[in-house]
C-alpha atoms as a PDB file:
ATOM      1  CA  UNK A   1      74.624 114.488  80.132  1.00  0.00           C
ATOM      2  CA  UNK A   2      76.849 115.002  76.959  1.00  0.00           C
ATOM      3  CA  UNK A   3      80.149 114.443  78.495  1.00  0.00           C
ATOM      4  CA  UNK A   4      83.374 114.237  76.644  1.00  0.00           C
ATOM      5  CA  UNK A   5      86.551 112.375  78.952  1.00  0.00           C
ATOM      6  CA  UNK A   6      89.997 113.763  78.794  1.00  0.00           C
ATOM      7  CA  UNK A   7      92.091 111.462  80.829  1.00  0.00           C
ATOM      8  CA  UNK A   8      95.636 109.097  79.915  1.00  0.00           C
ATOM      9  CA  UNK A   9      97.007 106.505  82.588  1.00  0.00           C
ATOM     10  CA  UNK A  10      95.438 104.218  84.329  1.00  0.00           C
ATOM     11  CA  UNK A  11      94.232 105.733  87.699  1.00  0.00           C
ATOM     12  CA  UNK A  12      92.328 107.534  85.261  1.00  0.00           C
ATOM     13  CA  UNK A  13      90.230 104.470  83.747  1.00  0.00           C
ATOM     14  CA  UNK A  14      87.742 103.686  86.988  1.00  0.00           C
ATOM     15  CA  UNK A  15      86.235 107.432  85.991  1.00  0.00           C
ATOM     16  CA  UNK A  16      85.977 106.737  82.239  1.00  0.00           C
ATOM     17  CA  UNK A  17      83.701 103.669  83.326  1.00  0.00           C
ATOM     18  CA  UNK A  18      81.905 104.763  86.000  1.00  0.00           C
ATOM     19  CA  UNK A  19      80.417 107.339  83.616  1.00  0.00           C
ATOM     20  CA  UNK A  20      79.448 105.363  81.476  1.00  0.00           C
ATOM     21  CA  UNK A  21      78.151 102.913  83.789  1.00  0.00           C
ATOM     22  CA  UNK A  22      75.887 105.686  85.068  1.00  0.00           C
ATOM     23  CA  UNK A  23      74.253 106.548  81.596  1.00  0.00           C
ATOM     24  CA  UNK A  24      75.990 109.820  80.863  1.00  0.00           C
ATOM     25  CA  UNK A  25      76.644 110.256  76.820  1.00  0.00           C
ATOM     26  CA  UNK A  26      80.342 109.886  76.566  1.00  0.00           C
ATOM     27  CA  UNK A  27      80.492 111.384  73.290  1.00  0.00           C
ATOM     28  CA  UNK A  28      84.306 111.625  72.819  1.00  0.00           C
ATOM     29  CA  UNK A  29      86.992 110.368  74.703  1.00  0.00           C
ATOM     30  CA  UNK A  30      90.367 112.258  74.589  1.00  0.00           C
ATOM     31  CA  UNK A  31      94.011 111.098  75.424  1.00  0.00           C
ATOM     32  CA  UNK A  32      97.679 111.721  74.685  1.00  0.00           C
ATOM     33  CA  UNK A  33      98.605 110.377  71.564  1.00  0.00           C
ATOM     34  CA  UNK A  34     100.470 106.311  71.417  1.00  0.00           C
ATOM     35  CA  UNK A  35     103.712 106.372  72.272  1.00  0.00           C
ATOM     36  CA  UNK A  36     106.778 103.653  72.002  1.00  0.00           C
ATOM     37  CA  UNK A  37     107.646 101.296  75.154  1.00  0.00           C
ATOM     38  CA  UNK A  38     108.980  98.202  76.177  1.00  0.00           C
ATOM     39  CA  UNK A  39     112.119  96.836  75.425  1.00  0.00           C
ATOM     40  CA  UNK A  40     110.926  96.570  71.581  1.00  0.00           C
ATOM     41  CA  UNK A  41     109.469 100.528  71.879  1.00  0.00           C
ATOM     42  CA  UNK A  42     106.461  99.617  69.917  1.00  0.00           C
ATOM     43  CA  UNK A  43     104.051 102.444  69.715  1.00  0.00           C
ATOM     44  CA  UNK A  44     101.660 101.808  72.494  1.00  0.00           C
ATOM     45  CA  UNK A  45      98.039 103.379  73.137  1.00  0.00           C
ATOM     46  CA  UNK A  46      97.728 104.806  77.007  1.00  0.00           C
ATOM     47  CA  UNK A  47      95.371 103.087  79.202  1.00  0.00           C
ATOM     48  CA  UNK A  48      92.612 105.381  78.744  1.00  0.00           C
ATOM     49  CA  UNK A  49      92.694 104.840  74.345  1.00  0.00           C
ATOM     50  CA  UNK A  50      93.373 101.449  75.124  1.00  0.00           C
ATOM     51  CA  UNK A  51      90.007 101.435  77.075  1.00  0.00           C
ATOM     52  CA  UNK A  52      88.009 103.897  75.051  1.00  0.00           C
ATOM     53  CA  UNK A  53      88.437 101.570  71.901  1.00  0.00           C
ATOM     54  CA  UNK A  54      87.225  98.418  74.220  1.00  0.00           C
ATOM     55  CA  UNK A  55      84.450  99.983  74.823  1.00  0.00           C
ATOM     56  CA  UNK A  56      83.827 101.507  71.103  1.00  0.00           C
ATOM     57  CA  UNK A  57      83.518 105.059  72.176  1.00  0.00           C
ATOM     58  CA  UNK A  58      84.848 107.988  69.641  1.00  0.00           C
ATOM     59  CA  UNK A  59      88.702 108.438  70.642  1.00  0.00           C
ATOM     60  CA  UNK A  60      90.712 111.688  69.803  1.00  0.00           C
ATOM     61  CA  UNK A  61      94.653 111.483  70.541  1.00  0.00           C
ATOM     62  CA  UNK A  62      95.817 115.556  69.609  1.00  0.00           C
ATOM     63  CA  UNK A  63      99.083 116.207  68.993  1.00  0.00           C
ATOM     64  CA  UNK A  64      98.101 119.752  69.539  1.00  0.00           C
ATOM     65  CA  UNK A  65      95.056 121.413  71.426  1.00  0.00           C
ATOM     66  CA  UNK A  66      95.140 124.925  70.492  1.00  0.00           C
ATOM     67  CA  UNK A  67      95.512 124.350  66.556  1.00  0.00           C
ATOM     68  CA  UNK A  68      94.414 121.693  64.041  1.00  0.00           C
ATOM     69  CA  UNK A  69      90.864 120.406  63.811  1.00  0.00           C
ATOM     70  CA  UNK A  70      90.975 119.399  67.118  1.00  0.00           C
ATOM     71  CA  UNK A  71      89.505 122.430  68.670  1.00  0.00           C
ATOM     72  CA  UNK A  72      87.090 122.917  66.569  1.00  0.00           C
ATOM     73  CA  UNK A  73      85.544 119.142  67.175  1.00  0.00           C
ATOM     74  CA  UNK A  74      85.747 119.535  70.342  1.00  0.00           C
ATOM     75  CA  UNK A  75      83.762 122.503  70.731  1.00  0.00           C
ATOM     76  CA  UNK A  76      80.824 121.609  68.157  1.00  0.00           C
ATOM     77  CA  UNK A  77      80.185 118.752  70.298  1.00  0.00           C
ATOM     78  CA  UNK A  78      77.381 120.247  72.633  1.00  0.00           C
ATOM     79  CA  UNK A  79      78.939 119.120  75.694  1.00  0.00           C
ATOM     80  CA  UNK A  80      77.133 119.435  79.058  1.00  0.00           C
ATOM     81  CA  UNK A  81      80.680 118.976  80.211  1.00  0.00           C
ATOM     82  CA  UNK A  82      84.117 117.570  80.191  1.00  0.00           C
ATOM     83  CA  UNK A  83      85.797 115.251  83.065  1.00  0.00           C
ATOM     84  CA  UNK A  84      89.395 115.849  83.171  1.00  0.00           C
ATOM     85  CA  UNK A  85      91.148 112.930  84.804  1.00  0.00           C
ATOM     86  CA  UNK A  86      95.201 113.372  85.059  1.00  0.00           C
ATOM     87  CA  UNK A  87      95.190 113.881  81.350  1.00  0.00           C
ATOM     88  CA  UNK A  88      98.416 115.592  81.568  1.00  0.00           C
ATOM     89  CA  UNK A  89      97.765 118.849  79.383  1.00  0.00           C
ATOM     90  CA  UNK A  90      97.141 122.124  80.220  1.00  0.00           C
ATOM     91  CA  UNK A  91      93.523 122.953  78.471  1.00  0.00           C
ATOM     92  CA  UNK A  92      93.616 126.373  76.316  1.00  0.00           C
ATOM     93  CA  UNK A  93      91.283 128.725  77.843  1.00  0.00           C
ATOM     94  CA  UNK A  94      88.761 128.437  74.650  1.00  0.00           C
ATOM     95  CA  UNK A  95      88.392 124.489  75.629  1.00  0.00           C
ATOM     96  CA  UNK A  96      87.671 125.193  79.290  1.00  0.00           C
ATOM     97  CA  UNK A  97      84.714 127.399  78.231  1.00  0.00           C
ATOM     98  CA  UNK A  98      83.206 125.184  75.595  1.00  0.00           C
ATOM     99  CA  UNK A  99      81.023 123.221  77.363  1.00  0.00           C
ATOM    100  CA  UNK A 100      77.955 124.008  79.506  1.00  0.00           C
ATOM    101  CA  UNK A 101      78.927 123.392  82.565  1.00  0.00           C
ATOM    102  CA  UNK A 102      82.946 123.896  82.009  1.00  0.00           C
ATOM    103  CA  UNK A 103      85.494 121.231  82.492  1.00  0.00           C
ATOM    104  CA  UNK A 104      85.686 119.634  85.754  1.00  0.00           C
ATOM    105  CA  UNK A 105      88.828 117.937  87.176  1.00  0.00           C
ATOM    106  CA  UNK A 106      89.242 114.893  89.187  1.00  0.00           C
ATOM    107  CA  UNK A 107      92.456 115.632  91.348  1.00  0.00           C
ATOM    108  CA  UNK A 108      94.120 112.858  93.935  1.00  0.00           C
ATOM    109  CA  UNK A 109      94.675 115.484  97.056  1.00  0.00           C
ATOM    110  CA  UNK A 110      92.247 117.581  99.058  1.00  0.00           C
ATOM    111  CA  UNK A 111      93.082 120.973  97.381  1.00  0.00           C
ATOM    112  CA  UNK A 112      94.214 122.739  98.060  1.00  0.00           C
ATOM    113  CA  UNK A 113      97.062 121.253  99.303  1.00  0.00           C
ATOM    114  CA  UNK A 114      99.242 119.318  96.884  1.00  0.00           C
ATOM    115  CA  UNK A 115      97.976 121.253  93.559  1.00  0.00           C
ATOM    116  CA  UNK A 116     100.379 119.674  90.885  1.00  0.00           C
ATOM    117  CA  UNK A 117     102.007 116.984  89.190  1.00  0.00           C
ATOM    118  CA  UNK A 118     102.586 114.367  91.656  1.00  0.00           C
ATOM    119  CA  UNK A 119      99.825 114.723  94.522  1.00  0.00           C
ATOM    120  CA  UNK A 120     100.311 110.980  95.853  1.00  0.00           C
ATOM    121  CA  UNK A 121     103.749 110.586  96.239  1.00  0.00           C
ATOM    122  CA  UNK A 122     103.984 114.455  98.240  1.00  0.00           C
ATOM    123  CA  UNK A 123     101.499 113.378 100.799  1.00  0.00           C
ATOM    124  CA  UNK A 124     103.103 110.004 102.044  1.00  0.00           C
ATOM    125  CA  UNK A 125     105.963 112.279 101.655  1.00  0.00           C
ATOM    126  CA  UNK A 126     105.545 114.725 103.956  1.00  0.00           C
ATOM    127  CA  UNK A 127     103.650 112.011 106.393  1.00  0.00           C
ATOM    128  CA  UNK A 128      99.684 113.570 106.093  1.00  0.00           C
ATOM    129  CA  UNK A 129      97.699 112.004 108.217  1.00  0.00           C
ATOM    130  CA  UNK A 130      94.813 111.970 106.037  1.00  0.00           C
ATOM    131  CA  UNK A 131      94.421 112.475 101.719  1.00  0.00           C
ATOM    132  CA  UNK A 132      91.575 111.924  99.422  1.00  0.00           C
ATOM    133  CA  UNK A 133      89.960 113.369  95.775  1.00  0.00           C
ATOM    134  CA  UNK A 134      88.327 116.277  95.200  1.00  0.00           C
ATOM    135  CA  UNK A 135      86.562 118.091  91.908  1.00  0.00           C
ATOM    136  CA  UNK A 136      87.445 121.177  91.117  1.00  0.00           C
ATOM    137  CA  UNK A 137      85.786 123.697  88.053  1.00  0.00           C
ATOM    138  CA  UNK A 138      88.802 123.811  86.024  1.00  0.00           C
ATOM    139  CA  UNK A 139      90.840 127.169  85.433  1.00  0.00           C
ATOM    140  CA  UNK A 140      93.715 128.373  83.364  1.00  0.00           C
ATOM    141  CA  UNK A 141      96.084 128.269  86.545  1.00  0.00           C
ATOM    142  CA  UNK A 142      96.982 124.646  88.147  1.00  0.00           C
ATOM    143  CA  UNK A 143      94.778 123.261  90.386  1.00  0.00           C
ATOM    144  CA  UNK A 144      93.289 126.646  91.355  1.00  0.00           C
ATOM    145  CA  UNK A 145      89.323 126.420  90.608  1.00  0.00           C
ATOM    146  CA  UNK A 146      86.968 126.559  93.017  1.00  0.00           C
ATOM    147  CA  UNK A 147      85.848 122.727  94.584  1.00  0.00           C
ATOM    148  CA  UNK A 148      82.602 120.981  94.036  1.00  0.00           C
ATOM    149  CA  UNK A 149      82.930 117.913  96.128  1.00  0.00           C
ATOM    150  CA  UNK A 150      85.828 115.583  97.719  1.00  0.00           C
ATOM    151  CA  UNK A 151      86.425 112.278  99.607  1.00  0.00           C
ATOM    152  CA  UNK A 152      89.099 111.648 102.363  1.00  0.00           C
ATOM    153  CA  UNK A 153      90.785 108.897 103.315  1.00  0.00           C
ATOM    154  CA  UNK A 154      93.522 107.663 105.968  1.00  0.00           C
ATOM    155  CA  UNK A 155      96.953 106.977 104.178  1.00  0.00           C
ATOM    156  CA  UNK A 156      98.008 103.223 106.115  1.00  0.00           C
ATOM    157  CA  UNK A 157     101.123 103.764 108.297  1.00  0.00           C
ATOM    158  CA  UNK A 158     102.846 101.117 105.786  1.00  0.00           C
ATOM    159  CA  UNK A 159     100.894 102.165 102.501  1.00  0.00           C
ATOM    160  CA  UNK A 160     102.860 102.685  99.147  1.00  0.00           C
ATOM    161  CA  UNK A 161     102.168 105.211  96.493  1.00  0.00           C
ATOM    162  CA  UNK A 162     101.317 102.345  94.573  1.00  0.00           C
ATOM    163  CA  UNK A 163      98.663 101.182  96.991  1.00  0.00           C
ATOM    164  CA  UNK A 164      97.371 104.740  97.629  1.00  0.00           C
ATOM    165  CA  UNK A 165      96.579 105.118  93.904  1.00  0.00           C
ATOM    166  CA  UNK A 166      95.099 102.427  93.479  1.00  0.00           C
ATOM    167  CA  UNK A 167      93.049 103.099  96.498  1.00  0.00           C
ATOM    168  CA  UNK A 168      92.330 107.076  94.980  1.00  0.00           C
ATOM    169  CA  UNK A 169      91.644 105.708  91.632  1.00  0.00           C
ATOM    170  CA  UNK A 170      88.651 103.777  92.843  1.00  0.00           C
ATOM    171  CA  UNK A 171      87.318 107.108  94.958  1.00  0.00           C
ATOM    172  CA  UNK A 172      87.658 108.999  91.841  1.00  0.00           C
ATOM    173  CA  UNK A 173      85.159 107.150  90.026  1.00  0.00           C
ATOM    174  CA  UNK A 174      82.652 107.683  92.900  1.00  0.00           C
ATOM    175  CA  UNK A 175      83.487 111.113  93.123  1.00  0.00           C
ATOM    176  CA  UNK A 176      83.278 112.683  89.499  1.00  0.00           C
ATOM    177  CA  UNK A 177      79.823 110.614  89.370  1.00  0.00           C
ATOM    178  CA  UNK A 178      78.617 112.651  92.187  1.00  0.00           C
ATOM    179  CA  UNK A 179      79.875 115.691  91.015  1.00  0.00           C
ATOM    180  CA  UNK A 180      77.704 115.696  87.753  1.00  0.00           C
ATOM    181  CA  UNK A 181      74.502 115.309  89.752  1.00  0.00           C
ATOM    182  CA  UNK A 182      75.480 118.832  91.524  1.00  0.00           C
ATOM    183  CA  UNK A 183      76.331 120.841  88.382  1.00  0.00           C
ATOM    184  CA  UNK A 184      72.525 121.797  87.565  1.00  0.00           C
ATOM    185  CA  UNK A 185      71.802 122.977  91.081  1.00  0.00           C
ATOM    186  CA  UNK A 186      74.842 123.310  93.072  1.00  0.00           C
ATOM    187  CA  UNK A 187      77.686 125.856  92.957  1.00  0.00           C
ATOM    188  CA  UNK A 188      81.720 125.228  93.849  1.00  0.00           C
ATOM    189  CA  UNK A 189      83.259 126.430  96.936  1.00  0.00           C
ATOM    190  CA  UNK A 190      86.478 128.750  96.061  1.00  0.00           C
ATOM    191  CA  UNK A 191      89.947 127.401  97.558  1.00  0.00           C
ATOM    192  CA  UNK A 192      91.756 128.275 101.073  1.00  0.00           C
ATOM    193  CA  UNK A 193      94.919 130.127  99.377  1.00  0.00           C
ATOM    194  CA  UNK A 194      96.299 130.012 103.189  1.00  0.00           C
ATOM    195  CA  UNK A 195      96.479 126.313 102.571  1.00  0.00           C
ATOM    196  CA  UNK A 196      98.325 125.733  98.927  1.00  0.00           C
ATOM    197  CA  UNK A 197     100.997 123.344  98.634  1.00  0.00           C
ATOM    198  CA  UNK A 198     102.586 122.176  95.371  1.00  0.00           C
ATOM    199  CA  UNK A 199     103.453 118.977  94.526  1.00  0.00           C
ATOM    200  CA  UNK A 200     106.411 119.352  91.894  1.00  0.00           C
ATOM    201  CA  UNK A 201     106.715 116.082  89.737  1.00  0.00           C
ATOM    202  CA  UNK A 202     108.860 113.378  90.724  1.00  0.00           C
ATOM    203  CA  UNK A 203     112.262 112.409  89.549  1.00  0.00           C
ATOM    204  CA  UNK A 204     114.559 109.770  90.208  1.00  0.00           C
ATOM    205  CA  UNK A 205     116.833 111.375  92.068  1.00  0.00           C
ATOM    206  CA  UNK A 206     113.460 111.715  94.785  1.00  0.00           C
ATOM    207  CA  UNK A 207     113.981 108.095  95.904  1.00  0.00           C
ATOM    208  CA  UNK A 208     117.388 108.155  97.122  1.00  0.00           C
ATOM    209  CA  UNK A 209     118.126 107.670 100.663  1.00  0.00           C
ATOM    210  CA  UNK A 210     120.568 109.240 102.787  1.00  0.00           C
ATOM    211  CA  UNK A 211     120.761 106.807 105.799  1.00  0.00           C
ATOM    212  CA  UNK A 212     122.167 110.223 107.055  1.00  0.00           C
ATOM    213  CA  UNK A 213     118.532 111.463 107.358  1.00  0.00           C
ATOM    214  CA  UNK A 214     115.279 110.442 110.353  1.00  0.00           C
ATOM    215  CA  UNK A 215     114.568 106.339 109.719  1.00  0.00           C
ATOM    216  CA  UNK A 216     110.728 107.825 110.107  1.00  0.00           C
ATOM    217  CA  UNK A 217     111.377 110.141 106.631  1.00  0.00           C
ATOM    218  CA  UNK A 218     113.237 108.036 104.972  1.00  0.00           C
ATOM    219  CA  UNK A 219     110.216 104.923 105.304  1.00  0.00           C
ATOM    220  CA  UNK A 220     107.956 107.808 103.898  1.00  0.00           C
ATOM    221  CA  UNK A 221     110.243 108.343 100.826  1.00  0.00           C
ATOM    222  CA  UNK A 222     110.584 104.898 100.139  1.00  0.00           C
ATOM    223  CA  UNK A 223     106.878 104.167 100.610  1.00  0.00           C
ATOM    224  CA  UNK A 224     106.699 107.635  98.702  1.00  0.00           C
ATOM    225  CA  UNK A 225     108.396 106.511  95.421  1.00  0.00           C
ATOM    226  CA  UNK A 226     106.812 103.496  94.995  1.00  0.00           C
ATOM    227  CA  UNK A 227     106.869 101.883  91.993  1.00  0.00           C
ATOM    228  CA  UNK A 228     108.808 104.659  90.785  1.00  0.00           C
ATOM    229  CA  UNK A 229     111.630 105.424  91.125  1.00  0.00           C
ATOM    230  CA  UNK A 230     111.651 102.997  93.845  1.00  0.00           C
ATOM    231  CA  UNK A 231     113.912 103.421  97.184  1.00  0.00           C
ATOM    232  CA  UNK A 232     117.749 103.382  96.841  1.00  0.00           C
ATOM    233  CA  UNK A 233     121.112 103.729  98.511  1.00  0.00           C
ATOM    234  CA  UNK A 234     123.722 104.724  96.382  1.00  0.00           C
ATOM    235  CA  UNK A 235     127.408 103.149  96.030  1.00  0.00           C
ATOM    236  CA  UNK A 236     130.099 102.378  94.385  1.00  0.00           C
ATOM    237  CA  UNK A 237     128.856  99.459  92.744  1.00  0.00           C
ATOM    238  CA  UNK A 238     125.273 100.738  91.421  1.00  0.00           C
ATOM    239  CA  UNK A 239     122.368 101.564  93.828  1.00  0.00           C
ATOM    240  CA  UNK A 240     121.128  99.193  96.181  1.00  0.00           C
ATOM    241  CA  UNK A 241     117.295  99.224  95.660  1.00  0.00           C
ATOM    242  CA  UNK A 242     115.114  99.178  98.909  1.00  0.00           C
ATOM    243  CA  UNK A 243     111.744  96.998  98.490  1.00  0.00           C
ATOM    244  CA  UNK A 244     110.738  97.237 101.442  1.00  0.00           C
ATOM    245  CA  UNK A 245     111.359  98.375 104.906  1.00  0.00           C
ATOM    246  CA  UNK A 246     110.181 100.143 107.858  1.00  0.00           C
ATOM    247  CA  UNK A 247     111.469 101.870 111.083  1.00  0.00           C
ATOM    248  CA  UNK A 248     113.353  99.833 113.473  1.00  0.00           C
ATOM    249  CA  UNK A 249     114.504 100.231 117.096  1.00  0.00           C
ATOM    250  CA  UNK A 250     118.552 101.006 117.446  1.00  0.00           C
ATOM    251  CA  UNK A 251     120.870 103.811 116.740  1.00  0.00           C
ATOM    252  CA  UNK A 252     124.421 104.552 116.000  1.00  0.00           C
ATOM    253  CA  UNK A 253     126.545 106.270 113.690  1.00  0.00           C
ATOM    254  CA  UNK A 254     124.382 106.764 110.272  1.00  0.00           C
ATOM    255  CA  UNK A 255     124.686 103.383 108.114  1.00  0.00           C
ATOM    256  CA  UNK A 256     126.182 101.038 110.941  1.00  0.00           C
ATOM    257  CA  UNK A 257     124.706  97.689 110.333  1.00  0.00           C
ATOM    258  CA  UNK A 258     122.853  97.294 113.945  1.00  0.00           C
ATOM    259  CA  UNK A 259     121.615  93.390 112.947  1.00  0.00           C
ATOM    260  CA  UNK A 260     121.965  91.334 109.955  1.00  0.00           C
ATOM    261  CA  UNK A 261     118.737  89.114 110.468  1.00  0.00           C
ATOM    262  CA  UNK A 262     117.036  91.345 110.304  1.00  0.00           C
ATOM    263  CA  UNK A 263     119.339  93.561 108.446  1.00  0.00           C
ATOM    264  CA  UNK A 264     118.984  96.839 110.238  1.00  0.00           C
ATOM    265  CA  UNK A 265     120.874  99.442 109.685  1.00  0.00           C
ATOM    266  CA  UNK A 266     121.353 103.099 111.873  1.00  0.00           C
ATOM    267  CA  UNK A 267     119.944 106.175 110.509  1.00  0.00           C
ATOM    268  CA  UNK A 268     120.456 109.834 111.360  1.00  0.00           C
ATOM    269  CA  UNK A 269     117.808 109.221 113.742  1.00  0.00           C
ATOM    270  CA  UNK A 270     116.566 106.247 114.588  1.00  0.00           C
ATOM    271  CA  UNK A 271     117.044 102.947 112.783  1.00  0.00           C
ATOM    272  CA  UNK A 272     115.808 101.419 109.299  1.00  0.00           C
ATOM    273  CA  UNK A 273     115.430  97.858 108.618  1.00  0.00           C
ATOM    274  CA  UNK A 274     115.989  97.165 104.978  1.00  0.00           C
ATOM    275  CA  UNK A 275     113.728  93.841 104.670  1.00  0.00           C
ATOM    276  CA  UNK A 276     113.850  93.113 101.241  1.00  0.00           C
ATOM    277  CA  UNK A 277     116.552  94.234  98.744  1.00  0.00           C
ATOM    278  CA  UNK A 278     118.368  94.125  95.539  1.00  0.00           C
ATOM    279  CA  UNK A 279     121.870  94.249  94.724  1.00  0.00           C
ATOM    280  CA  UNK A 280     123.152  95.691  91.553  1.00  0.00           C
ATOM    281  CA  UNK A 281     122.426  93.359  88.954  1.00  0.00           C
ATOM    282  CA  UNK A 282     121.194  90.909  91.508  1.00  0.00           C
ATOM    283  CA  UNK A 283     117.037  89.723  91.755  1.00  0.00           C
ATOM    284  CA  UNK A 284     115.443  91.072  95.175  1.00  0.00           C
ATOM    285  CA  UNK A 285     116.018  89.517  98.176  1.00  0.00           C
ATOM    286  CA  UNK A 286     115.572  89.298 101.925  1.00  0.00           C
ATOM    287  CA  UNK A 287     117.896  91.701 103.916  1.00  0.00           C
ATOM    288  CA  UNK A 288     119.085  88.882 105.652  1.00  0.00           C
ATOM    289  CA  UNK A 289     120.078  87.511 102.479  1.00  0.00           C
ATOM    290  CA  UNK A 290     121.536  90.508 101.543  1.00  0.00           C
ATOM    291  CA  UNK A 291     123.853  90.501 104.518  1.00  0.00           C
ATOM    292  CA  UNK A 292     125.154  87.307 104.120  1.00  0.00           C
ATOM    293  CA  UNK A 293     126.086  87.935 100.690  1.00  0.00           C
ATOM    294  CA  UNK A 294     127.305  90.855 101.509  1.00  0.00           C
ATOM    295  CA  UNK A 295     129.668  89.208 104.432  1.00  0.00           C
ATOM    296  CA  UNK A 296     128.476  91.979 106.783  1.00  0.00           C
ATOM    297  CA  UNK A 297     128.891  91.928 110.372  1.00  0.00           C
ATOM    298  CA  UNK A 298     127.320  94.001 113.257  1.00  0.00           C
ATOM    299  CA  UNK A 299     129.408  97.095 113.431  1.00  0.00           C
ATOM    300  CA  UNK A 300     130.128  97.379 109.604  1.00  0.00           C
ATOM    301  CA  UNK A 301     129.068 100.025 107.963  1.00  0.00           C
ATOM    302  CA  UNK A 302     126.459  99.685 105.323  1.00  0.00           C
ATOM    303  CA  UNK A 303     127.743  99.881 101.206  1.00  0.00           C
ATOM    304  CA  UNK A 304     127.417 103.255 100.452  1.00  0.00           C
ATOM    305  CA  UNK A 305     127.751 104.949 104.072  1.00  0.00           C
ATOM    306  CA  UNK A 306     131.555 105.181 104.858  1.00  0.00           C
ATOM    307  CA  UNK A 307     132.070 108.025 104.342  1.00  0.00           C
ATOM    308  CA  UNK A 308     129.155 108.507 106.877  1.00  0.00           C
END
């Protein structure tokens, strides 16, 4: 098939090869345009340019999609199709219809629940059991068209966002590969309404925790927001960043320190143990370590928690 790949990060970079891989013509590949970062801000190209020059296919980075000569290369292409991979643009309706087949998207969640920005993170969040990819036949509204084909998987009981898209990147691949073999003959399913949820994107106020709140949700939005933004307690001093930790026998009033090797800490409900940590302007380190540097005793109540 003529295929043209619309895609930016890196969970987005298993698909891009795996098409290839499979023979399809990958006749342009399309991503957001270089932008600065690092320390120095030099103008960087996204993972998906970076790996569309690698492998010498044609690489368009629009500043604009519904002006410029951008839409009209695009649709004088002759594409069977286009594979939409977390590109991070909403497609003008005259770029959806271009191709043959229309555009299909690769989306980490089983839509329709979590249609939106920040599918991973929302489903450790609100502790599903179970997650996956799917392909949908792309519309003008978010994460609305109907479904051709999806995966599931378990989310681990200790599993990061990290880990899980990592995990969904890899199923991805597999499943946009399958999807173009059901274009000619098969036809997409249209979505459960009854079972939308929306997955707003993620900002760093999302990883703070409130020892105030369940130690159970507050190991889900610490496994939720990471890498970013990461877990954190707030106080006087800076936040203290949570690396790692899980749920923990003990209770008490919400931040007493419970143990200090293993640092554990009381919770609204329930108990937390903070097992590896970092002080502000400190490198990580074990809670125990933590403690001791901290002077805390059993009964104290955690930095950030007196007021309770």
């Amino acid at each position: 098939m003529r295929v043209a790949f619309l895609g930016t990060p890196d969970f987005a970079v298993p698909t891009l090869d795996a098409l290839v891989a499979a023979g399809h013509e990958v006749v342009l590949v399309v991503a957001q345009p270089d932008r600065p970062a690092g320390r120095g801000q030099q103008l960087t190209s996204p993972p998906v340019a970076a790996r569309a020059k690698a492998l010498g296919l044609p690489l368009a980075q629009p500043k604009a999609l519904r002006s410029g000569p951008f839409p009209e290369r695009f649709l004088s292409l002759g594409l069977d199709v286009a594979v939409v991979v977390a590109y991070g643009r909403i497609l003008p309706k005259a770029l959806l219809d271009g191709p043959r087949h229309g555009c299909v998207n690769v989306h980490a969640s089983l839509l329709p629940r979590w249609r939106g920005a920040a599918p991973i993170q929302h489903a450790i969040l609100a502790g599903d059991a179970l997650t996956g990819v799917c392909t949908q036949r792309m519309e003008e509204t978010l994460d609305t068209g109907p479904l051709w084909a999806s995966i599931e998987t378990a989310i681990g009981p200790h599993e990061t966002a990290g880990q899980l898209h990592d995990r969904l990147s890899a199923m991805a691949a597999e499943v946009a590969v399958h999807t173009l073999t059901l274009l000619a003959t098969g036809a997409p399913v249209p979505q459960d309404e009854e079972g939308a949820t929306y997955a707003g994107k993620i900002e760093k106020e999302h990883g703070r925790l409130d020892l105030r709140g369940s130690a159970v949700e507050l190991d889900r939005r610490a496994r939720a927001m990471t890498p970013w933004p990461g877990g954190w307690i707030a106080t006087a001093d800076g936040p203290i960043k949570v690396l790692e930790e899980r749920p923990a026998d003990g209770a008490g009033a919400p931040g007493t320190v419970l143990s200090t090797s293993p640092l554990v800490v009381a919770c609204g409900e329930g108990a937390l143990e903070l097992a590896r940590v970092q002080l502000p302007g400190r490198r990580p380190v074990s809670g125990a370590d933590a403690a001791n540097g901290l002077r805390l005793k059993v009964g104290d109540r955690f930095p950030g928690t007196e007021e309770g």
